[in-house]
Protein backbone atom coordinates (compact mmCIF):
# COMPACT_ATOMS: atom_id res chain seq x y z
CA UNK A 1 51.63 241.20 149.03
CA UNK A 2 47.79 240.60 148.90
CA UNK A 3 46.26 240.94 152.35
CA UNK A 4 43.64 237.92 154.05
CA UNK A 5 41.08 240.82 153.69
CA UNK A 6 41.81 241.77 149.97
CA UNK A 7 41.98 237.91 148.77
CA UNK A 8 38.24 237.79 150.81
CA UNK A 9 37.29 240.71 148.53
CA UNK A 10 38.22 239.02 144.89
CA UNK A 11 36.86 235.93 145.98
CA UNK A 12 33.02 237.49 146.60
CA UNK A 13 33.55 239.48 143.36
CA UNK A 14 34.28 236.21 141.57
CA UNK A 15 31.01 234.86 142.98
CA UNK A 16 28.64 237.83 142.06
CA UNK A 17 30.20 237.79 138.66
CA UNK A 18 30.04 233.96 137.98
CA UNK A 19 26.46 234.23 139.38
CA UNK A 20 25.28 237.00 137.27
CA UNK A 21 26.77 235.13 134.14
CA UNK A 22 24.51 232.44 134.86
CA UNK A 23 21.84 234.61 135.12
CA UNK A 24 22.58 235.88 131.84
CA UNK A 25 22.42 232.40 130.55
CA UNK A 26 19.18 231.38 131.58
CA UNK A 27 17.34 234.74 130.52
CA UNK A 28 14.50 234.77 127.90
CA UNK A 29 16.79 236.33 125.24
CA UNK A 30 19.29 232.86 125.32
CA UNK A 31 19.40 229.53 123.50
CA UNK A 32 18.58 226.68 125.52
CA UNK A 33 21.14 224.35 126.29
CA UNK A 34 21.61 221.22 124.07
CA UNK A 35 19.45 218.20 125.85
CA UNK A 36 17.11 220.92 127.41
CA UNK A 37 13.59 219.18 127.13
CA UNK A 38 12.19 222.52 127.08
CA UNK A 39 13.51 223.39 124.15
CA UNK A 40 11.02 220.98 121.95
CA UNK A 41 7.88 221.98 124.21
CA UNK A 42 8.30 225.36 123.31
CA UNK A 43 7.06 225.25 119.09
CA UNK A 44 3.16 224.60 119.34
CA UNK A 45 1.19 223.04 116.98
CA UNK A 46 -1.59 224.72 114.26
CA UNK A 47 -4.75 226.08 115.59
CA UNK A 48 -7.20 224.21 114.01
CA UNK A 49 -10.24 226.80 113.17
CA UNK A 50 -13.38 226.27 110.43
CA UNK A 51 -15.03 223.30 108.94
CA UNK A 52 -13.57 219.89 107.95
CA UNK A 53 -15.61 218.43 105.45
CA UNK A 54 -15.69 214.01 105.83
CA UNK A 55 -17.15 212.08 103.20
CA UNK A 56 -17.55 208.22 105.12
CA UNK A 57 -19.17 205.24 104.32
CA UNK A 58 -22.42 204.73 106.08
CA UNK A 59 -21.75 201.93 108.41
CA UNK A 60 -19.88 204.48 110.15
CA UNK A 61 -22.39 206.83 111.31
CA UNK A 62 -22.61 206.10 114.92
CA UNK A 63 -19.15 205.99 115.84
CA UNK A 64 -17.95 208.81 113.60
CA UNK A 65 -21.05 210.97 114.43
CA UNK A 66 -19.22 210.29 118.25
CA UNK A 67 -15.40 210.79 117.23
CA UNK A 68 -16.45 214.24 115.67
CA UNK A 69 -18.09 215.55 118.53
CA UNK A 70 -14.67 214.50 120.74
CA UNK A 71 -12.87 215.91 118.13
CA UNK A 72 -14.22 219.33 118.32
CA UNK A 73 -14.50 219.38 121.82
CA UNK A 74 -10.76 219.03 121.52
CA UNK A 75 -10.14 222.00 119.25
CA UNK A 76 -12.41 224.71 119.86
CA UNK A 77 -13.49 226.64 116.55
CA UNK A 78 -13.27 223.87 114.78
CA UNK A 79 -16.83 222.18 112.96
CA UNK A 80 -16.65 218.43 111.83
CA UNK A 81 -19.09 218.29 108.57
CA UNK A 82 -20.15 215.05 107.85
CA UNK A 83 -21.68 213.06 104.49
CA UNK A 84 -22.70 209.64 104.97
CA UNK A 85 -23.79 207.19 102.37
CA UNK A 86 -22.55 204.40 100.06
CA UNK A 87 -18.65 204.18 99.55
CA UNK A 88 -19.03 204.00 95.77
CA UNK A 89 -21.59 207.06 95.40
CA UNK A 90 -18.91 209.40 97.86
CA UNK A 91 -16.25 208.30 95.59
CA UNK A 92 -17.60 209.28 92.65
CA UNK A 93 -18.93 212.31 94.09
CA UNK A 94 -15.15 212.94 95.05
CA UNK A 95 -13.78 212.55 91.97
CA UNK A 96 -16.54 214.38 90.17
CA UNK A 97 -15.08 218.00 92.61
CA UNK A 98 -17.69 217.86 95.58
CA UNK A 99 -15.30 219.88 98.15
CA UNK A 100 -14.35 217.69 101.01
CA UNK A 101 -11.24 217.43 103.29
CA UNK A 102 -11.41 213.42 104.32
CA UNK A 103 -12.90 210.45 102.69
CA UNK A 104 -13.36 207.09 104.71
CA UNK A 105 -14.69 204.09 102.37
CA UNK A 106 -15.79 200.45 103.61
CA UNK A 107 -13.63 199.31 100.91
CA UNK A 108 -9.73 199.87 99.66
CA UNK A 109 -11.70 199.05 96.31
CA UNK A 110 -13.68 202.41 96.71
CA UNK A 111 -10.66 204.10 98.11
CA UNK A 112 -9.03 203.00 94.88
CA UNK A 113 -11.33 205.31 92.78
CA UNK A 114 -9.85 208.16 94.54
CA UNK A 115 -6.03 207.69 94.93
CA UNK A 116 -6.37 206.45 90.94
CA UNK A 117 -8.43 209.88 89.85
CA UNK A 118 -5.11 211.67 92.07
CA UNK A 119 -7.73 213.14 94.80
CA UNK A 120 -6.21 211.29 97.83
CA UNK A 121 -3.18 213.67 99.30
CA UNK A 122 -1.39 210.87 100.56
CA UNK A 123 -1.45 207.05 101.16
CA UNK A 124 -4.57 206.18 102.67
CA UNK A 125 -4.45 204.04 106.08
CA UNK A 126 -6.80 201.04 107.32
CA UNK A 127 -8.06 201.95 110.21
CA UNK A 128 -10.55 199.35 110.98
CA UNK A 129 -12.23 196.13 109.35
CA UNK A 130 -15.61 194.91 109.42
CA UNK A 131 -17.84 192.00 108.94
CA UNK A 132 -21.46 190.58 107.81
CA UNK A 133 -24.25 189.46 109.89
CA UNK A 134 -27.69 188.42 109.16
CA UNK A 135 -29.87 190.76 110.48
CA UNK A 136 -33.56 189.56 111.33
CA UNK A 137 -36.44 191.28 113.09
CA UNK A 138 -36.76 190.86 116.54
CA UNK A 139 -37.19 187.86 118.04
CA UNK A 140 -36.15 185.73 114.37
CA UNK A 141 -39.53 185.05 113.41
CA UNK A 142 -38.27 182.92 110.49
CA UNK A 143 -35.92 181.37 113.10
CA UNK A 144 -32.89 181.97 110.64
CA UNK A 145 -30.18 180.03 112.24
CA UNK A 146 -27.54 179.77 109.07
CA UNK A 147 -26.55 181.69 105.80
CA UNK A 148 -28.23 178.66 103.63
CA UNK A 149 -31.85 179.75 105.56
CA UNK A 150 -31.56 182.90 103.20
CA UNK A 151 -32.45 180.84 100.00
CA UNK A 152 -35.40 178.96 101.24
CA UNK A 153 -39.09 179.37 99.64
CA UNK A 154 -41.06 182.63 99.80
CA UNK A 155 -38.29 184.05 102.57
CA UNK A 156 -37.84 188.26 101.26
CA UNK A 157 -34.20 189.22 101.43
CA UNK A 158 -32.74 192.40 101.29
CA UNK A 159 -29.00 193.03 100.13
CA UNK A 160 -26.90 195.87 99.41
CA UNK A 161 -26.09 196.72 95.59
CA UNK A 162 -23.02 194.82 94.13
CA UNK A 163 -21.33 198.00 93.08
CA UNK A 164 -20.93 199.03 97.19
CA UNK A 165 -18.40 196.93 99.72
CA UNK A 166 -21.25 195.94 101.59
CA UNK A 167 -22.89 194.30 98.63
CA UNK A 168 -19.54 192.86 97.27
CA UNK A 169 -18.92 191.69 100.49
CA UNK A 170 -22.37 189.63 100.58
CA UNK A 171 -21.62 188.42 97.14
CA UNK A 172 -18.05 186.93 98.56
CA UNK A 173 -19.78 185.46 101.61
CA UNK A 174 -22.86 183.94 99.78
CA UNK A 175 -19.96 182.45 97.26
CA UNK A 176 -18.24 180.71 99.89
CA UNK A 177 -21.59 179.42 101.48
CA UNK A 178 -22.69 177.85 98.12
CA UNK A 179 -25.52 179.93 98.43
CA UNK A 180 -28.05 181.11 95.98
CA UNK A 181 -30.83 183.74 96.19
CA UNK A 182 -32.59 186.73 94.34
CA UNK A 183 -33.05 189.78 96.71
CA UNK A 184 -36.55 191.19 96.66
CA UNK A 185 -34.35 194.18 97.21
CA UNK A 186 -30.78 195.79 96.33
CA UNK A 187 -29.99 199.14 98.28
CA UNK A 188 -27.48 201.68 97.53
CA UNK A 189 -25.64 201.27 101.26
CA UNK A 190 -26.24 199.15 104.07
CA UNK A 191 -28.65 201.76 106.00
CA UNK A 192 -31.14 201.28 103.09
CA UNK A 193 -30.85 197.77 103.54
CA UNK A 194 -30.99 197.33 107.66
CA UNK A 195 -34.57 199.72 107.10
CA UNK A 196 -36.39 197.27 105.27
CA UNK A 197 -35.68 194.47 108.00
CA UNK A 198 -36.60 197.37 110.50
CA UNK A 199 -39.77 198.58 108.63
CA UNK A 200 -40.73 194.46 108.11
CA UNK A 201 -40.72 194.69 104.68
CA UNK A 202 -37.88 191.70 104.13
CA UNK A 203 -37.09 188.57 106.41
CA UNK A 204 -33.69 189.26 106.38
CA UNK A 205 -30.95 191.25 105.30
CA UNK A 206 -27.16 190.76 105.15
CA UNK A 207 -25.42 193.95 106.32
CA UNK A 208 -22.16 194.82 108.81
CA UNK A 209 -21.92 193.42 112.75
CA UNK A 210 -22.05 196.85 113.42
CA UNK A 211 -25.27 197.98 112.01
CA UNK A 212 -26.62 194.96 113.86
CA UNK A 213 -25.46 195.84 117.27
CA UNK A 214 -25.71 200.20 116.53
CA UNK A 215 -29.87 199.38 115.82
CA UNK A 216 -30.28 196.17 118.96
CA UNK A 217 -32.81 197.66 120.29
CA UNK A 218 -34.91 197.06 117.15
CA UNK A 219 -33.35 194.31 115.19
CA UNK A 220 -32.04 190.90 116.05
CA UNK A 221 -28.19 189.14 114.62
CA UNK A 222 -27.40 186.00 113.21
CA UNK A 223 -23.24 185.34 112.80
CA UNK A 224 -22.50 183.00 110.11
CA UNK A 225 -18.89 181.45 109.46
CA UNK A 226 -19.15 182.10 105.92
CA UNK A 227 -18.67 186.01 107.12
CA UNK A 228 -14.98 185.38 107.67
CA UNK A 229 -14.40 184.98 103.88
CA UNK A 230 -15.76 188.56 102.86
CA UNK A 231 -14.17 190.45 105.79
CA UNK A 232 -13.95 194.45 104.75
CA UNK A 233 -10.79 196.95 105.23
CA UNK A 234 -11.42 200.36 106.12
CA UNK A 235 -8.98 202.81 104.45
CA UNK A 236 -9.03 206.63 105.50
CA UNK A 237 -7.21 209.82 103.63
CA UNK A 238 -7.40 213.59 103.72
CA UNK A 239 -7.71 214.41 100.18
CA UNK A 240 -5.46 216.55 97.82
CA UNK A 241 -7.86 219.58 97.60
CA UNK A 242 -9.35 219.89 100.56
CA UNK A 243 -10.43 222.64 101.89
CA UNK A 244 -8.97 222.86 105.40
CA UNK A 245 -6.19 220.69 104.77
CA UNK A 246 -4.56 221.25 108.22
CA UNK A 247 -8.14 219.80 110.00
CA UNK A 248 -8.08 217.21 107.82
CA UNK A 249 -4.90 215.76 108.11
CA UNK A 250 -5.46 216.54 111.93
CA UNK A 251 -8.76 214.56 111.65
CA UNK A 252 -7.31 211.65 109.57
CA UNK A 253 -4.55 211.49 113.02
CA UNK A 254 -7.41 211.44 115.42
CA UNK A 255 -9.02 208.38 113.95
CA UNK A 256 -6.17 206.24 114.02
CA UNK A 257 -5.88 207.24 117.65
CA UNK A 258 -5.71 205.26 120.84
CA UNK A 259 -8.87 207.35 121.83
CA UNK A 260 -10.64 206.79 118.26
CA UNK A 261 -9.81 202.88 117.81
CA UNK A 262 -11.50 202.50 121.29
CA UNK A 263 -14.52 203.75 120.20
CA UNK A 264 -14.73 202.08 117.07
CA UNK A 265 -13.66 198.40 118.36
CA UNK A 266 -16.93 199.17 121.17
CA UNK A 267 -19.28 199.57 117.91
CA UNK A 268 -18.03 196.57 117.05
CA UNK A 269 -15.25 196.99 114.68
CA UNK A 270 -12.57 195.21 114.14
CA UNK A 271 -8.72 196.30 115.03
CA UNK A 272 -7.13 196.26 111.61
């Protein structure tokens, strides 16, 4: 017969042992439970360390210049590299081997030249679209009020070259206007062309909303409805031989980000 005093006894060694197997459980040698939210936080993603190498189209200077600082202030060790011109000339220069981890164009045309040569390491996303606007010194001497003012007598125009999105994008819009001009100038991307308005050596020039409002404080904006007709997709791909393809992929994620898209819609881009 078990005593009141022995049953007491095998009771508290049932505890101690049921609480010790629980113990057991919830060391640092065991498997989480299933449905433990731990369990996910515990694999951390890449270091990102060393340069990644962007190739972008001009009318993104500002903004990107911006997003790479944030970005590297977010991963420590890591240097954003950046090479900023025409969308055409960085294609070519992509396709031709110049190392680089990330190309954004101003165009899915010039994105087009790299995902046909095979350089793009996977499908390239829009990020962001942009628009013309008729950029005039300050105060519109020439008081350009429309995109027909462009073609009247002895006014100096600058455009971008044909072969670049800004370019084909004037071509579209001056298309749908009915307008017809010779440029005293064609640049090869649309910081070439927003100097000569700056420097005074054209009346006008037809570049992005976003030049326009990045350079105010010396240059003055005319919007024109024909604009809406040559409206320009951004695309954006880390690219199959880059050099730090873990930044770059990393890099290609930032931009699309909540924190990225803000920045980029303030410059005046559009949301794609």
């Amino acid at each position: 017969m078990i005593t009141t005093t022995r049953r007491t006894a095998v009771a508290a060694a049932a505890v101690i042992a049921l609480a010790g197997g629980l113990t057991a459980c919830s060391s640092d040698g065991s498997k989480p439970a299933a449905g433990d939210s731990s369990a996910s936080s515990t694999a951390a993603a890449p270091k990102l360390s060393g340069t990644v190498t962007v190739f972008a189209a001009a009318s993104l200077k500002e903004s990107f210049t911006a997003l790479g600082k944030k970005f590297e202030a977010a991963h420590p060790g890591v240097t954003v590299k950046f090479n900023f011109g025409g969308s055409s000339a960085l294609a070519q220069s992509i396709v031709s081997g110049a190392p680089a981890d990330v190309f954004a164009a101003a165009s899915t045309k010039t994105m087009k030249t790299v995902t046909d040569a095979k350089a793009a390491g996977a499908d390239p996303k829009v990020f962001v679209r942009n628009t013309l606007e008729i950029a005039v010194p300050k105060g519109n001497p020439k008081h350009i009020a429309a995109l027909k003012d462009l073609a009247g007598s002895g006014l100096k125009v600058a455009l971008c070259a044909k072969e670049v999105p800004c370019g084909a994008a004037a071509v579209e819009a001056l298309k749908a206007g009915g307008v017809n001009l010779t440029p005293v100038t064609l640049e090869q991307d649309v910081k070439g062309a927003l100097t000569k308005v700056e420097l005074g050596e054209v009346d006008a020039s037809l570049v992005y909303r976003t030049d326009v409002k990045a350079d105010a404080a010396k240059i003055d904006g005319v919007d024109f409805p024909e604009a809406a007709k040559a409206v320009n997709d951004y695309p954006i791909a880390a690219l199959t031989k880059a050099p730090n393809a873990t930044a770059a992929a990393a890099f290609v994620e930032y931009i699309q980000s909540a924190e990225a898209q803000q920045v980029l819609t303030a410059a005046g881009f559009q949301a794609p």
